[in-house]
N, C-alpha and C. Protein backbone atom coordinates (compact mmCIF):
# COMPACT_ATOMS: atom_id res chain seq x y z
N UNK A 1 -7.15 108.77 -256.90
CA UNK A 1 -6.11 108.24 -256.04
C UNK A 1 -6.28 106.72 -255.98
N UNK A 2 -5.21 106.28 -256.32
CA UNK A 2 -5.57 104.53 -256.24
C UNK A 2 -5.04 103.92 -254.47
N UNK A 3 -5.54 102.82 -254.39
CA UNK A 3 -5.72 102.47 -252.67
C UNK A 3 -4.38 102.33 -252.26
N UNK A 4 -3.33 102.37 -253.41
CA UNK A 4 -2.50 102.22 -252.69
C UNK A 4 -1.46 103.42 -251.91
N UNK A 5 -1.56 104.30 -252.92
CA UNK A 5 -1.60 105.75 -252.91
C UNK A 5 -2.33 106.04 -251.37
N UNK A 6 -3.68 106.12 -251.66
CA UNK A 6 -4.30 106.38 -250.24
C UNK A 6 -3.57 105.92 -249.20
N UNK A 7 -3.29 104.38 -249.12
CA UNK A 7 -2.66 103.59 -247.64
C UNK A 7 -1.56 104.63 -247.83
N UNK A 8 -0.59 104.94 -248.45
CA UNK A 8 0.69 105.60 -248.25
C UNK A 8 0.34 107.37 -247.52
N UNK A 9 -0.11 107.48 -248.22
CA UNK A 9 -1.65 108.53 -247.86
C UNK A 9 -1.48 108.46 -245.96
N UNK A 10 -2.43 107.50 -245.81
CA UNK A 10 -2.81 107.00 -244.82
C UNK A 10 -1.05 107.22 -243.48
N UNK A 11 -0.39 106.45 -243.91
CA UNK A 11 0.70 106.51 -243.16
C UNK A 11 1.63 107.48 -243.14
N UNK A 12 1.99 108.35 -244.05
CA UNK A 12 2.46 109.37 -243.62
C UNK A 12 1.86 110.59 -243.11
N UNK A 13 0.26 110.41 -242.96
CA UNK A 13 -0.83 111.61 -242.18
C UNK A 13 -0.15 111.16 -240.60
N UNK A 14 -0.33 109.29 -240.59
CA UNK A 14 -0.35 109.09 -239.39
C UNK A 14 1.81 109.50 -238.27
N UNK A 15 2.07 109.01 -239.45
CA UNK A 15 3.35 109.48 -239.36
C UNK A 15 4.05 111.16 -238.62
N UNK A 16 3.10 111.74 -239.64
CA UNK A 16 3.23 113.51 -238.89
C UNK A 16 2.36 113.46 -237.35
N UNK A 17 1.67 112.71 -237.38
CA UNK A 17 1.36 112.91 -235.75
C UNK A 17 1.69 111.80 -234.45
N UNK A 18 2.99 111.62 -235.20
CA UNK A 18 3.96 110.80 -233.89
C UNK A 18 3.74 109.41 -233.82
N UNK A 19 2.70 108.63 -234.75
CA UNK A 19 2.11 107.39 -234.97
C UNK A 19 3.50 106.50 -234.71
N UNK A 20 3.62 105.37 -234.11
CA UNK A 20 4.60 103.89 -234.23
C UNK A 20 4.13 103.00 -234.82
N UNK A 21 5.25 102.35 -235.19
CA UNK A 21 5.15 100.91 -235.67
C UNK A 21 4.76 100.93 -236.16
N UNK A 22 4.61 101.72 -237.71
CA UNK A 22 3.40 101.72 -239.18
C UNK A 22 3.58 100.76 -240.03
N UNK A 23 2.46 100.12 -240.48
CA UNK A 23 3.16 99.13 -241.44
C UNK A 23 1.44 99.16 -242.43
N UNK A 24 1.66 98.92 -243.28
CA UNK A 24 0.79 99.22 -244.71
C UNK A 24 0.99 97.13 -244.68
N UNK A 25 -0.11 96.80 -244.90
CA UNK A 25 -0.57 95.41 -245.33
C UNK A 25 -1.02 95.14 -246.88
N UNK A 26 -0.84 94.74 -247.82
CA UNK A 26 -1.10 94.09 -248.98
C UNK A 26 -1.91 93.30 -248.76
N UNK A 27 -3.44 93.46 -248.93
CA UNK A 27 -4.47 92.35 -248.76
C UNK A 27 -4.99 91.82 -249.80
N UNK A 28 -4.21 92.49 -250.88
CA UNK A 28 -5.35 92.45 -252.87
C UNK A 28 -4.71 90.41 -252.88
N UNK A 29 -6.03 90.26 -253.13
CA UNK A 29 -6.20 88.64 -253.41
C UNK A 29 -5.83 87.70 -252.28
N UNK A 30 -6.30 88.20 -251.06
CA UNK A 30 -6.60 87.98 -250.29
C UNK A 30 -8.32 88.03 -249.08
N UNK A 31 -8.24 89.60 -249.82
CA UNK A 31 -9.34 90.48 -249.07
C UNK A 31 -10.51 90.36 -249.98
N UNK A 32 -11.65 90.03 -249.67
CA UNK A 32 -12.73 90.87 -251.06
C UNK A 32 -13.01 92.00 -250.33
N UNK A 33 -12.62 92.66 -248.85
CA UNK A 33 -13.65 94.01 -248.68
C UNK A 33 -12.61 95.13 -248.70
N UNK A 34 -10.78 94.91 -248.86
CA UNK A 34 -10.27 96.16 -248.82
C UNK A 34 -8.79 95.67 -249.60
N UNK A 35 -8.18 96.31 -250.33
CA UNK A 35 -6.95 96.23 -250.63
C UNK A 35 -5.47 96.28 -249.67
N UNK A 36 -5.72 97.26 -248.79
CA UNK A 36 -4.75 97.45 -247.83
C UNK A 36 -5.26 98.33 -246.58
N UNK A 37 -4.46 97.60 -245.45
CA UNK A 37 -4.83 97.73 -243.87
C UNK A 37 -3.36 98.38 -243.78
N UNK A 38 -3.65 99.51 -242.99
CA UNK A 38 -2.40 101.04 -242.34
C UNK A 38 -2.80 100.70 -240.83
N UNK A 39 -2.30 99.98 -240.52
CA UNK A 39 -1.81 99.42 -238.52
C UNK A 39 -0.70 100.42 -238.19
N UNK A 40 -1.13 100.92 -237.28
CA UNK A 40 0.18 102.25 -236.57
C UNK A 40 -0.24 101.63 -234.86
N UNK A 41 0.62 102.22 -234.55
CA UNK A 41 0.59 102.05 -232.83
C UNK A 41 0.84 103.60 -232.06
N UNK A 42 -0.05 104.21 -230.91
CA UNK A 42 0.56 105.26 -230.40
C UNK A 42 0.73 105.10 -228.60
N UNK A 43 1.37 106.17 -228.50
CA UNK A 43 1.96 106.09 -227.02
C UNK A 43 0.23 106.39 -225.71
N UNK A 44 -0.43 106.89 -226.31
CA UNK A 44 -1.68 107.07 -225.35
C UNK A 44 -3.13 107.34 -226.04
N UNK A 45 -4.10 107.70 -225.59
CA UNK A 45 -5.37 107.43 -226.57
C UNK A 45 -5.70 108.54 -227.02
N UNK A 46 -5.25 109.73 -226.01
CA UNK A 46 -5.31 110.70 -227.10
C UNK A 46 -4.38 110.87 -228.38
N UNK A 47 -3.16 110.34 -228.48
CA UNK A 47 -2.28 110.64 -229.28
C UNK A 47 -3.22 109.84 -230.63
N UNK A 48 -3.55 108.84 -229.92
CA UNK A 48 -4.09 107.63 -231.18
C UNK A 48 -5.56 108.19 -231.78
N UNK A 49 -6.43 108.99 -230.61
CA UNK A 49 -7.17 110.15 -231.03
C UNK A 49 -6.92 111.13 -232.53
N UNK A 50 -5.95 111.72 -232.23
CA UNK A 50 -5.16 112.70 -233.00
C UNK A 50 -4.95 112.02 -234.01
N UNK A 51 -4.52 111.02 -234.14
CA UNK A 51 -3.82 110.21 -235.41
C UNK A 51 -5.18 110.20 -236.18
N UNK A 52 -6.26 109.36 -235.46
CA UNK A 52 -7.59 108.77 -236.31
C UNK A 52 -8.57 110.18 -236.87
N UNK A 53 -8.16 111.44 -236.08
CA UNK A 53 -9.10 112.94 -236.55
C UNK A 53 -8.12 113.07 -237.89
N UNK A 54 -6.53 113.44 -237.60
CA UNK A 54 -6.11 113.96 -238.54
C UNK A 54 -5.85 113.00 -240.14
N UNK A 55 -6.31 111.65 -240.68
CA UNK A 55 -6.69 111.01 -241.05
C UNK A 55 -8.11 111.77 -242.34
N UNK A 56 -8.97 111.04 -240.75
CA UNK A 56 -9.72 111.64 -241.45
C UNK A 56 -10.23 112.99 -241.70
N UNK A 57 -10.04 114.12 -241.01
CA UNK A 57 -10.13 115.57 -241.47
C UNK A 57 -9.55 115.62 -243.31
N UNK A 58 -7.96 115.19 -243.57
CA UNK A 58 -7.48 115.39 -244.33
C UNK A 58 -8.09 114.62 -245.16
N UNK A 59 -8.27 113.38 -245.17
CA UNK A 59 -8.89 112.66 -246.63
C UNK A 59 -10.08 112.85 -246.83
N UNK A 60 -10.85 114.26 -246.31
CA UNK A 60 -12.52 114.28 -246.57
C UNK A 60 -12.20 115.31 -247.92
């Protein structure tokens, strides 16, 4: 899976669990430690909870 794949990856996991304001960042030749940053926003901390488990549950 290439990183960019993943970030898209990344935002539509966060997407199915009600995530706002998603936006995928382009950091290549900018960044030396990551290609792209997935910034979402949610309505409370569990929701934002939920977002960061189902994330990572799925990409293990």
């Amino acid at each position: 899976m290439t990183a960019q794949n993943l970030a898209k990856t990344c935002a539509e996991l966060a997407s199915n669990k009600k995530a706002e304001n998603i936006v995928i960042l382009n950091l290549r030749g900018i960044s030396t430690f990551t290609d792209f940053f997935v910034i979402c926003s949610a309505t409370s901390e569990p929701q934002l909870k939920a977002i960061a488990n189902e994330i990572e549950t799925r990409l293990k």
